[in-house]
PDB file of N, CA and C in Angstrom:
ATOM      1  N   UNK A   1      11.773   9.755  -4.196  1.00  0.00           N
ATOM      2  CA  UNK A   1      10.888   8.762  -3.602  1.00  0.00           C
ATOM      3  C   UNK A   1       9.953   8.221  -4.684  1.00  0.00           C
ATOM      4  N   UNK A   2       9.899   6.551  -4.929  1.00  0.00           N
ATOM      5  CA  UNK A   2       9.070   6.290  -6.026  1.00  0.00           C
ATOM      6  C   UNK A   2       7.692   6.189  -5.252  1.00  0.00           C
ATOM      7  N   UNK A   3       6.421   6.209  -5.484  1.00  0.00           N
ATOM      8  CA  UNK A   3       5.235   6.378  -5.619  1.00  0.00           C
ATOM      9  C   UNK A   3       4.727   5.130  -5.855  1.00  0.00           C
ATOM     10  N   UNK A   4       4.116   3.864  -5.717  1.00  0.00           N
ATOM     11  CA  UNK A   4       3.803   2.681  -5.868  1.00  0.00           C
ATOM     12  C   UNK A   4       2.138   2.621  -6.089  1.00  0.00           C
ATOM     13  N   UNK A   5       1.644   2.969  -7.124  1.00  0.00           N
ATOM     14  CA  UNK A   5       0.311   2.822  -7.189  1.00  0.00           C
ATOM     15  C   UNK A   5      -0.510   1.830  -6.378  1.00  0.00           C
ATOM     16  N   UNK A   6      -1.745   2.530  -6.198  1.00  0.00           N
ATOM     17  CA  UNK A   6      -1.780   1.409  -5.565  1.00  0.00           C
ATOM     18  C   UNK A   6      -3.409   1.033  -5.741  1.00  0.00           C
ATOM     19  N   UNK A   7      -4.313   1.883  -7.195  1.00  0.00           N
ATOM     20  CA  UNK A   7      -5.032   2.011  -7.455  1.00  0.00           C
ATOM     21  C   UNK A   7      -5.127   0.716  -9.179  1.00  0.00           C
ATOM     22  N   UNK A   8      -5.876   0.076  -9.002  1.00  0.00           N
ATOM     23  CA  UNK A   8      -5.926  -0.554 -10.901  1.00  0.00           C
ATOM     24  C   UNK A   8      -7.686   0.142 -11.199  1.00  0.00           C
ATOM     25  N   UNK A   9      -7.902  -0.563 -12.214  1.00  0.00           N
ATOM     26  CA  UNK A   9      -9.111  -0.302 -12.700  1.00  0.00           C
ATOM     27  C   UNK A   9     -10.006  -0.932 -11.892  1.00  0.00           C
ATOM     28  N   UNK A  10      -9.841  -2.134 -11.500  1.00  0.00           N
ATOM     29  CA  UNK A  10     -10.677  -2.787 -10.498  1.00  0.00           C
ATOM     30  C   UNK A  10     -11.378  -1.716  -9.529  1.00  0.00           C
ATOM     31  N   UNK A  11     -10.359  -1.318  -8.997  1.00  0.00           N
ATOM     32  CA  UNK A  11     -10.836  -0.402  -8.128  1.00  0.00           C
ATOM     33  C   UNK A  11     -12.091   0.757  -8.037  1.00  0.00           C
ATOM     34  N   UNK A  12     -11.579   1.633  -9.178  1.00  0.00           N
ATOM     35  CA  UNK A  12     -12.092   2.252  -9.920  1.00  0.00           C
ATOM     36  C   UNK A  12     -13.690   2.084 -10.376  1.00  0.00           C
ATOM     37  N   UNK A  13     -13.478   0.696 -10.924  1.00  0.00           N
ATOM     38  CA  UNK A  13     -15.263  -0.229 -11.306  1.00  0.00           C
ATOM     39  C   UNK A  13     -15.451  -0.341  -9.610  1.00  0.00           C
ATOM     40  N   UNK A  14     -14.907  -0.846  -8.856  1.00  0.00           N
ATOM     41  CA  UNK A  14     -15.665  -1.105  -7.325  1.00  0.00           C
ATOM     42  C   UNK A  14     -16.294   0.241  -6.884  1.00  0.00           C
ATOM     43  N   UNK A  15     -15.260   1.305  -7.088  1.00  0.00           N
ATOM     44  CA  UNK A  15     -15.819   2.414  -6.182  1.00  0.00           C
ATOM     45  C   UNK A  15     -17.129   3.020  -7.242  1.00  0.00           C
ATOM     46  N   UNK A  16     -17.229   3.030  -8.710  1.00  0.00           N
ATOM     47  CA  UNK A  16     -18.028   3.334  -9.196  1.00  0.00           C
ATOM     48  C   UNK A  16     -19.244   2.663  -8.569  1.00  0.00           C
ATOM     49  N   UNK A  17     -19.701   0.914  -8.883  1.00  0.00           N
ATOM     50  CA  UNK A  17     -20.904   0.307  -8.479  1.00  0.00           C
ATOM     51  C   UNK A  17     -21.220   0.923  -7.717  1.00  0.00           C
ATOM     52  N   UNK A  18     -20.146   0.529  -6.414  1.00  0.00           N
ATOM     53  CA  UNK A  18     -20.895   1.038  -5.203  1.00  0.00           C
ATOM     54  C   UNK A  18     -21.466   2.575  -5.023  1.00  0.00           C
ATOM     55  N   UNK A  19     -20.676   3.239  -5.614  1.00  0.00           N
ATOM     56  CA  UNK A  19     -21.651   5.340  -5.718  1.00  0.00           C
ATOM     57  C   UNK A  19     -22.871   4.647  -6.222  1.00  0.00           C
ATOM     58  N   UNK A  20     -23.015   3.939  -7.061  1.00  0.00           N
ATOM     59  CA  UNK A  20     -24.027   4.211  -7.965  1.00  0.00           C
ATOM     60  C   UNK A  20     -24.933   2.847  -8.102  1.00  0.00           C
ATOM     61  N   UNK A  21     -24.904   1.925  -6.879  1.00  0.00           N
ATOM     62  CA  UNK A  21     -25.717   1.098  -6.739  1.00  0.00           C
ATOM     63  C   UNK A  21     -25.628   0.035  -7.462  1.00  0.00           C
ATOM     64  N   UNK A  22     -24.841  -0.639  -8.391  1.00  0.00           N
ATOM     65  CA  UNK A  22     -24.529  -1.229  -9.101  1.00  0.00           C
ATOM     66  C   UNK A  22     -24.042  -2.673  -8.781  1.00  0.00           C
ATOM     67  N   UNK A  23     -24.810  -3.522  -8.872  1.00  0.00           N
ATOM     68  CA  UNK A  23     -24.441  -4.936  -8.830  1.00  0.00           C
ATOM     69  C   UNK A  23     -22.809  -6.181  -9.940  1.00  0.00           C
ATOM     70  N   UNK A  24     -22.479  -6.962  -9.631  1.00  0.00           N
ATOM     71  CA  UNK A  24     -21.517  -7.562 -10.438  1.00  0.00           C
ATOM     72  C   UNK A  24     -22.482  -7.849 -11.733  1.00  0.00           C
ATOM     73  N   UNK A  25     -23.317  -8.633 -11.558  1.00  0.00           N
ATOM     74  CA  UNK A  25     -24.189  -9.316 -12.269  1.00  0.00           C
ATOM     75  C   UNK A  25     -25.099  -7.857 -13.331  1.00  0.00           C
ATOM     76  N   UNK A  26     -25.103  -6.893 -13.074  1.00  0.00           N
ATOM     77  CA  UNK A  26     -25.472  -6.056 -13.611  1.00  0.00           C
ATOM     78  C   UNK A  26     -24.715  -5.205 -14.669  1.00  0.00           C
ATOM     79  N   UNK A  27     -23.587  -4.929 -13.872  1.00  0.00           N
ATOM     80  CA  UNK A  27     -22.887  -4.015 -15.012  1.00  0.00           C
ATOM     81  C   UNK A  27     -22.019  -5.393 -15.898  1.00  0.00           C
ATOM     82  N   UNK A  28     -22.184  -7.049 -15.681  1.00  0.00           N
ATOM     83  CA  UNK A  28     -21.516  -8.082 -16.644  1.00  0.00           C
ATOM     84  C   UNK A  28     -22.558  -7.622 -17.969  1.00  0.00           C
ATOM     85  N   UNK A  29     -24.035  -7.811 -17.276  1.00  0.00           N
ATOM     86  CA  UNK A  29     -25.062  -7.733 -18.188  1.00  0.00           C
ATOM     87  C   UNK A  29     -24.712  -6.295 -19.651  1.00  0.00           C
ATOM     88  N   UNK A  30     -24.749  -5.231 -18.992  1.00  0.00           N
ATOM     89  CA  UNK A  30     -24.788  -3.778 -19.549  1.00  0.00           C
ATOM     90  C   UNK A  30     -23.446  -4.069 -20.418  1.00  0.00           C
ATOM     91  N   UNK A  31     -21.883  -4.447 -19.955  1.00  0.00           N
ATOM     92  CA  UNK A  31     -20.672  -4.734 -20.560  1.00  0.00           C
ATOM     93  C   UNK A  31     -21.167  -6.081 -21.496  1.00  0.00           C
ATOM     94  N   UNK A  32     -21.600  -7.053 -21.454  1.00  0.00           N
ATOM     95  CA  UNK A  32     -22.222  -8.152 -22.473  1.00  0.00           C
ATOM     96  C   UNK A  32     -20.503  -8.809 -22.218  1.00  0.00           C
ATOM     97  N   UNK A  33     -20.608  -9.037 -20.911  1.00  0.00           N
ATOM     98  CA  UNK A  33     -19.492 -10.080 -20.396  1.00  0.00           C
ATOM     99  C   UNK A  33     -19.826 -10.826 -19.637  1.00  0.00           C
ATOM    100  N   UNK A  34     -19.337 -12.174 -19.364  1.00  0.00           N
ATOM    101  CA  UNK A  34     -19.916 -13.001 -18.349  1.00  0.00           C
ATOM    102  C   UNK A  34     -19.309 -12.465 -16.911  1.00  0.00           C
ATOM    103  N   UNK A  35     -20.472 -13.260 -16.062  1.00  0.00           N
ATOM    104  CA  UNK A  35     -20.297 -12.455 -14.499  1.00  0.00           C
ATOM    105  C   UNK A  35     -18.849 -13.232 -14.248  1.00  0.00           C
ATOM    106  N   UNK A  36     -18.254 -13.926 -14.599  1.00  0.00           N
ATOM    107  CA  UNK A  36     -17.329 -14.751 -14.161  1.00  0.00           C
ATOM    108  C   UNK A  36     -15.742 -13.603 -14.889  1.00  0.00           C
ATOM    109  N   UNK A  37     -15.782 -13.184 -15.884  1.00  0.00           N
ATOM    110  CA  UNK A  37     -14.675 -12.581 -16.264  1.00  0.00           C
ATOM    111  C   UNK A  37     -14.392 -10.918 -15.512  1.00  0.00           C
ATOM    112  N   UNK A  38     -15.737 -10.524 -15.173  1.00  0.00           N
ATOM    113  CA  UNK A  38     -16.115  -9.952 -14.661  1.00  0.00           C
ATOM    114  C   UNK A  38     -15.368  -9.703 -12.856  1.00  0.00           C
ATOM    115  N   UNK A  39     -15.755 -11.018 -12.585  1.00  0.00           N
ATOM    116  CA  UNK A  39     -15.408 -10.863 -11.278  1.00  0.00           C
ATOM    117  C   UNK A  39     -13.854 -11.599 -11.469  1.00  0.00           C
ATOM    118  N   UNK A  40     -13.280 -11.776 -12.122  1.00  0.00           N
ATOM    119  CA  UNK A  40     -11.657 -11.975 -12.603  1.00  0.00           C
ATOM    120  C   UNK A  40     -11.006 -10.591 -12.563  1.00  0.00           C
ATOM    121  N   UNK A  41     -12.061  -9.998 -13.410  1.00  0.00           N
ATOM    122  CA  UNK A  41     -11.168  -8.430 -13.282  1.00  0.00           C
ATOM    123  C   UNK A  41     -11.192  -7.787 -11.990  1.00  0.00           C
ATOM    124  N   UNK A  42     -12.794  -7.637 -11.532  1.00  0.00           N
ATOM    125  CA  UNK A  42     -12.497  -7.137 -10.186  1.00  0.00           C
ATOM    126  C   UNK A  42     -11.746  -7.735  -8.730  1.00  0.00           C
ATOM    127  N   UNK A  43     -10.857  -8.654  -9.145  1.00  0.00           N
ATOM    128  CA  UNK A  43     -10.394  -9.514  -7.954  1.00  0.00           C
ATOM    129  C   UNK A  43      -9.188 -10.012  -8.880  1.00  0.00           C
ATOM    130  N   UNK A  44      -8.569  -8.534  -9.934  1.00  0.00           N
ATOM    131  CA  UNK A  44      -7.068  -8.616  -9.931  1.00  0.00           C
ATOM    132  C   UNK A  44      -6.700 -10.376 -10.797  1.00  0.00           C
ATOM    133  N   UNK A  45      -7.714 -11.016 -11.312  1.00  0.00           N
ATOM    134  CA  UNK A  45      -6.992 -12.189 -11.353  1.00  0.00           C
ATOM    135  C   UNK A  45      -6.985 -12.058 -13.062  1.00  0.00           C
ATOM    136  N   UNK A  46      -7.450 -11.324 -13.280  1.00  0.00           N
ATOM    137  CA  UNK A  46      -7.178 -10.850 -14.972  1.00  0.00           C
ATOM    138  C   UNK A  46      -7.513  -9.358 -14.952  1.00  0.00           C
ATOM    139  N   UNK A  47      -7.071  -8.938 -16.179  1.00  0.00           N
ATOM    140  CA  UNK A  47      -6.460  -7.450 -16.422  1.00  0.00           C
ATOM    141  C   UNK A  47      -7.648  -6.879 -17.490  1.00  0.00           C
ATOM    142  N   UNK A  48      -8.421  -6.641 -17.790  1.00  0.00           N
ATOM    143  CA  UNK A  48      -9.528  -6.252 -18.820  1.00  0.00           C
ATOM    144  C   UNK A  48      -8.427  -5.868 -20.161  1.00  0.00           C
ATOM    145  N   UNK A  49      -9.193  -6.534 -20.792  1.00  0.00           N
ATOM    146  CA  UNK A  49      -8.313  -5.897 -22.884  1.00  0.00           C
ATOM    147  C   UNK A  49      -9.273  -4.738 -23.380  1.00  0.00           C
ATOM    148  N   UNK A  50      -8.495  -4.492 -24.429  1.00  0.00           N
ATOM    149  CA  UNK A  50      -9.119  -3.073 -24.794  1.00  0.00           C
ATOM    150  C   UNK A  50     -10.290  -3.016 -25.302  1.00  0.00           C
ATOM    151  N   UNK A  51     -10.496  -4.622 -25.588  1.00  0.00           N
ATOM    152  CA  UNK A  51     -12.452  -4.037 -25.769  1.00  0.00           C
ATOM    153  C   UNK A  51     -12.939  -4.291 -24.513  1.00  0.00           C
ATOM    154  N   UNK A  52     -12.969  -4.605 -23.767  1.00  0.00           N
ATOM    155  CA  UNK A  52     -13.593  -4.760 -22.567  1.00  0.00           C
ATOM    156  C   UNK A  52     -13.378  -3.367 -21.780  1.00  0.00           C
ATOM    157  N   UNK A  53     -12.285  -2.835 -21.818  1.00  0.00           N
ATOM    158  CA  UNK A  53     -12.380  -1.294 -21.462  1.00  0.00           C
ATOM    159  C   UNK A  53     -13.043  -0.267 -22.432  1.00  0.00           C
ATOM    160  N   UNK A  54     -13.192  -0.771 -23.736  1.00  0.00           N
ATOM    161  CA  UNK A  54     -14.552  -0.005 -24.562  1.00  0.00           C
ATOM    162  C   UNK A  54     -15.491   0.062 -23.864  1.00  0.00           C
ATOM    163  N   UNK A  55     -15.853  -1.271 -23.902  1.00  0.00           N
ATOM    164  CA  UNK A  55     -17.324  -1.632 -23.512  1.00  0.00           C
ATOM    165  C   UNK A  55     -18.078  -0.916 -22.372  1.00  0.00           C
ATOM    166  N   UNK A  56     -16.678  -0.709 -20.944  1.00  0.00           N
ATOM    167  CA  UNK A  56     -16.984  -0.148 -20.100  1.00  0.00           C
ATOM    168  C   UNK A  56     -17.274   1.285 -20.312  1.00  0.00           C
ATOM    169  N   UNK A  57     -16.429   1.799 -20.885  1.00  0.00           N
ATOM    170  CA  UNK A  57     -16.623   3.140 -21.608  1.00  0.00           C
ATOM    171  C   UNK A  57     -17.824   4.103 -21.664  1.00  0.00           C
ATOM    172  N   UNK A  58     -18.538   3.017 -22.937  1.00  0.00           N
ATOM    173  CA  UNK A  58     -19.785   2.835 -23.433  1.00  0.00           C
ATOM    174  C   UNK A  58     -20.922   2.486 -22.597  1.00  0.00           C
ATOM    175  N   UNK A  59     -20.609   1.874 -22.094  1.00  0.00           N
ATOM    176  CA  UNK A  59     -21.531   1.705 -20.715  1.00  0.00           C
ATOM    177  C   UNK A  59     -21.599   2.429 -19.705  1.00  0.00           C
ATOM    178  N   UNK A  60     -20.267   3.211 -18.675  1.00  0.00           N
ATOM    179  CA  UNK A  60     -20.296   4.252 -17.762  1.00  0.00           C
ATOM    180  C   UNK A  60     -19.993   5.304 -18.217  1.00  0.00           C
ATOM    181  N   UNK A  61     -19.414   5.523 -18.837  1.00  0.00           N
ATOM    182  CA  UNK A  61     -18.674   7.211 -19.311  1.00  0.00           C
ATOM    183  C   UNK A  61     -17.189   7.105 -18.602  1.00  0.00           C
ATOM    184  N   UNK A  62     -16.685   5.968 -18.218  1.00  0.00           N
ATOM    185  CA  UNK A  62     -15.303   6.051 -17.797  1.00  0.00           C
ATOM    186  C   UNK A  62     -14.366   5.624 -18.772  1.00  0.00           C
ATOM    187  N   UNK A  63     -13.374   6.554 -19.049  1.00  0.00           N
ATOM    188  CA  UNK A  63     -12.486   6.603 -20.377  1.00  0.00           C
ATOM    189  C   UNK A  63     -11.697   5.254 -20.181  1.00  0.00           C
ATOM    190  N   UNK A  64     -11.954   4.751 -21.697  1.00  0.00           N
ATOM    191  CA  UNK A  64     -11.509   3.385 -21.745  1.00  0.00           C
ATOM    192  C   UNK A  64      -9.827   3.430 -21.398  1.00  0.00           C
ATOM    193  N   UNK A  65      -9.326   4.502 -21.729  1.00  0.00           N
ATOM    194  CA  UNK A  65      -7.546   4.612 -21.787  1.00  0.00           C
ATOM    195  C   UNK A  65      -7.218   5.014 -20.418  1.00  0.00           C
ATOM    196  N   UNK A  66      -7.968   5.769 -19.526  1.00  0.00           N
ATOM    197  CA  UNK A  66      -8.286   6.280 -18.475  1.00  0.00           C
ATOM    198  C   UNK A  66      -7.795   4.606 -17.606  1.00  0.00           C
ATOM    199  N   UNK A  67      -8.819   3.390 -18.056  1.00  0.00           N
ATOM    200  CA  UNK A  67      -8.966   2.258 -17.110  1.00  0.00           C
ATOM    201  C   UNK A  67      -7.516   1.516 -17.501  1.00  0.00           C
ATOM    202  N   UNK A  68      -7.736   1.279 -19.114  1.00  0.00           N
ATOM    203  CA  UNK A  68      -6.398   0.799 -19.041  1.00  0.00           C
ATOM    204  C   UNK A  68      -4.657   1.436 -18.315  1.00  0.00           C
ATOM    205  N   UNK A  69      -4.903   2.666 -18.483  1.00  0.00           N
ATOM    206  CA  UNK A  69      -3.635   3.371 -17.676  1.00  0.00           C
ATOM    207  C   UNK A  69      -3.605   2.838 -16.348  1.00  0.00           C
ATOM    208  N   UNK A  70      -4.743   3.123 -15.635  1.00  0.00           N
ATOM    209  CA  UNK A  70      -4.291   2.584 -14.192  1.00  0.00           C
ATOM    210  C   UNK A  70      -3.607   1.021 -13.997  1.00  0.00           C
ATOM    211  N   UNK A  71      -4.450   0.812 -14.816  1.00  0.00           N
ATOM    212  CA  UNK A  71      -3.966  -1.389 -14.836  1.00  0.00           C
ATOM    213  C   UNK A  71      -2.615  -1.028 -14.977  1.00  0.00           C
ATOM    214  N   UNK A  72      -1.772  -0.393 -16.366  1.00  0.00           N
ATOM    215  CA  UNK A  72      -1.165  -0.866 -16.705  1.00  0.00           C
ATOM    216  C   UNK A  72      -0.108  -0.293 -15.561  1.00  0.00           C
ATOM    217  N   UNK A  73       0.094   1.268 -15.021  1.00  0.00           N
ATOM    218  CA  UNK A  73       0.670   1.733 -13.970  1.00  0.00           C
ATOM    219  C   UNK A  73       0.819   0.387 -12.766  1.00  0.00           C
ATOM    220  N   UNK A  74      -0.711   0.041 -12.548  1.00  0.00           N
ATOM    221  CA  UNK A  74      -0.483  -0.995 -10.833  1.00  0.00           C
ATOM    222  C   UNK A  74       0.477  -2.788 -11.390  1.00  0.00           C
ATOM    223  N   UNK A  75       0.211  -2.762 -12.376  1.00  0.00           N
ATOM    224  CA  UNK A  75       0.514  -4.090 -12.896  1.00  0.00           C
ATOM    225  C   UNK A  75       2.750  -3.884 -13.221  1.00  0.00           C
ATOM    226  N   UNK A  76       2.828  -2.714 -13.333  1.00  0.00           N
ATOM    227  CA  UNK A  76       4.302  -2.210 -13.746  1.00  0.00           C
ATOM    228  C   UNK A  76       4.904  -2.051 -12.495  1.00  0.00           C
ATOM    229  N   UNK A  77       3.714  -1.838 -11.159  1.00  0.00           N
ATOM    230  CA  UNK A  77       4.066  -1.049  -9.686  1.00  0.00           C
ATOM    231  C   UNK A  77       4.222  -2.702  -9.434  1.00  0.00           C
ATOM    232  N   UNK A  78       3.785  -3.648  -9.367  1.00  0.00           N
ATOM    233  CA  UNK A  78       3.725  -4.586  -8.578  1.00  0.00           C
ATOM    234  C   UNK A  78       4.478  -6.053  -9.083  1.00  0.00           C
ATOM    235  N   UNK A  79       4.880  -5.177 -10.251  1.00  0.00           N
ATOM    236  CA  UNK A  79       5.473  -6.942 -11.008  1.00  0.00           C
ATOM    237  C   UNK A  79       7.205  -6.527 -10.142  1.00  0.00           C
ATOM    238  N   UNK A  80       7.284  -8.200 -10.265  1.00  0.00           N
ATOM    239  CA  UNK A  80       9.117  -8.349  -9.440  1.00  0.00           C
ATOM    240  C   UNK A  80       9.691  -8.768 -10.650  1.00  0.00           C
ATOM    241  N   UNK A  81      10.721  -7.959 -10.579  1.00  0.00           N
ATOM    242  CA  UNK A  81      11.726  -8.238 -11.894  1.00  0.00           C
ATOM    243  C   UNK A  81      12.120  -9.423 -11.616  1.00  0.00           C
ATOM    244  N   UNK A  82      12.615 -10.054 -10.413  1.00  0.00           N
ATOM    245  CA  UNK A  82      13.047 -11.099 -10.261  1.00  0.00           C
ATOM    246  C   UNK A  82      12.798 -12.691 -10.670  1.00  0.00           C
ATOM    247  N   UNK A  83      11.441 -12.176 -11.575  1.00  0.00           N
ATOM    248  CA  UNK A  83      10.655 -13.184 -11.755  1.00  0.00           C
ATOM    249  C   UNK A  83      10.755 -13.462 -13.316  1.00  0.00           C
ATOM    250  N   UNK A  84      11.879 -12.781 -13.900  1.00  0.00           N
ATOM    251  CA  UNK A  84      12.874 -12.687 -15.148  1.00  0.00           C
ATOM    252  C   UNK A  84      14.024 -14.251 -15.330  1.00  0.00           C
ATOM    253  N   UNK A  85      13.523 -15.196 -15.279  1.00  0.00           N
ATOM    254  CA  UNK A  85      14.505 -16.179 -14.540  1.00  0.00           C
ATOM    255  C   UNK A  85      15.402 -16.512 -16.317  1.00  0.00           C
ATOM    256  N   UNK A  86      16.449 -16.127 -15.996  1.00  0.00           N
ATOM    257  CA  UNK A  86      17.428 -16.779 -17.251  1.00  0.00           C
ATOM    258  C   UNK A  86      17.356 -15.474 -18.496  1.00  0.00           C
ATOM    259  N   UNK A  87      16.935 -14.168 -17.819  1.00  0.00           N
ATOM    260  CA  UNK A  87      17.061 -12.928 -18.422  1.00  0.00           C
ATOM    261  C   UNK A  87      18.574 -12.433 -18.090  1.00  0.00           C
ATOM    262  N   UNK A  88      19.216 -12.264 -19.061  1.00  0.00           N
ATOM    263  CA  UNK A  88      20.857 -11.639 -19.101  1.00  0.00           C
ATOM    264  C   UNK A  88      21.084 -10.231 -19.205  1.00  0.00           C
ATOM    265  N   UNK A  89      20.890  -9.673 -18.758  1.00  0.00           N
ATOM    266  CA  UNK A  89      21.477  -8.005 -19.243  1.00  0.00           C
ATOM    267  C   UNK A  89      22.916  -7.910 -20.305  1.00  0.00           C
ATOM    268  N   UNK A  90      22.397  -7.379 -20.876  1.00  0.00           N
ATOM    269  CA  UNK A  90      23.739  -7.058 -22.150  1.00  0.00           C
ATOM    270  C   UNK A  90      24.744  -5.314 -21.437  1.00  0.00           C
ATOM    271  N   UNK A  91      25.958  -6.122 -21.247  1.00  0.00           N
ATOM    272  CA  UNK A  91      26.644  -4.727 -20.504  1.00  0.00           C
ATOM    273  C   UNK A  91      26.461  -3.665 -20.873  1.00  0.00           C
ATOM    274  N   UNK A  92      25.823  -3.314 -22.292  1.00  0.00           N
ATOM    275  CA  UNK A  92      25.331  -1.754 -22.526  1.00  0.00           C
ATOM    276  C   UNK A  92      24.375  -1.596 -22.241  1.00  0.00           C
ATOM    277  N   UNK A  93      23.404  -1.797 -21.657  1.00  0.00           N
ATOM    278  CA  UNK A  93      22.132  -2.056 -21.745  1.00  0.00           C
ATOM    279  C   UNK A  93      21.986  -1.087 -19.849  1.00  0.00           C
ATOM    280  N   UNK A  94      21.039  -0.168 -20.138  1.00  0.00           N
ATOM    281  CA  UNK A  94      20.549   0.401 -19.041  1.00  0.00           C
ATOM    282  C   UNK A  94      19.569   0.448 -18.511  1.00  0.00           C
ATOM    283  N   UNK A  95      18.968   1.180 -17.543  1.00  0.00           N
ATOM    284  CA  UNK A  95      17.561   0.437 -16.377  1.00  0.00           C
ATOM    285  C   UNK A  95      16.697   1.820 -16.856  1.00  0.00           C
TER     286      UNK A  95
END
């Protein structure tokens, strides 16, 4: 049975603020990101890069490789291969 994550980093930053009282506009400030990329990441519409998962790091104590793993797990759980258009498989070639 495969397992379909269903957790990203987003998440992760949501459930943190909220334990810990934490506004969008606040932890953009503390990360020295705008509130706008900010709320891209938390609403899945961009993926944070590895300095931006520093930053968070450095700022909460949540392991930067820690955030990127989950992204990269939910982003691998949710992409459709099908969306490969004019990708050929080579007959040796395995899954």
């Amino acid at each position: 049975m495969n397992v379909i994550p269903t957790t990203s980093a987003a998440d992760a930053l949501k459930e943190l603020m909220d334990y810990h009282h934490v506004t969008q506009s606040d932890l953009a400030m503390h990360i020295a990101i705008s509130q706008k990329q900010l709320s891209f990441i938390l609403n899945r519409r961009a993926y944070m890069s590895i300095d931006v998962a520093r930053k968070i790091e450095r700022a909460t104590g949540l392991s930067a490789k820690w955030l990127l793993q989950l992204d990269l797990n939910y982003r691998f759980a949710h992409y459709d291969a099908e969306d490969d258009d004019g990708v050929k498989r080579f007959s040796w070639a395995t899954s």
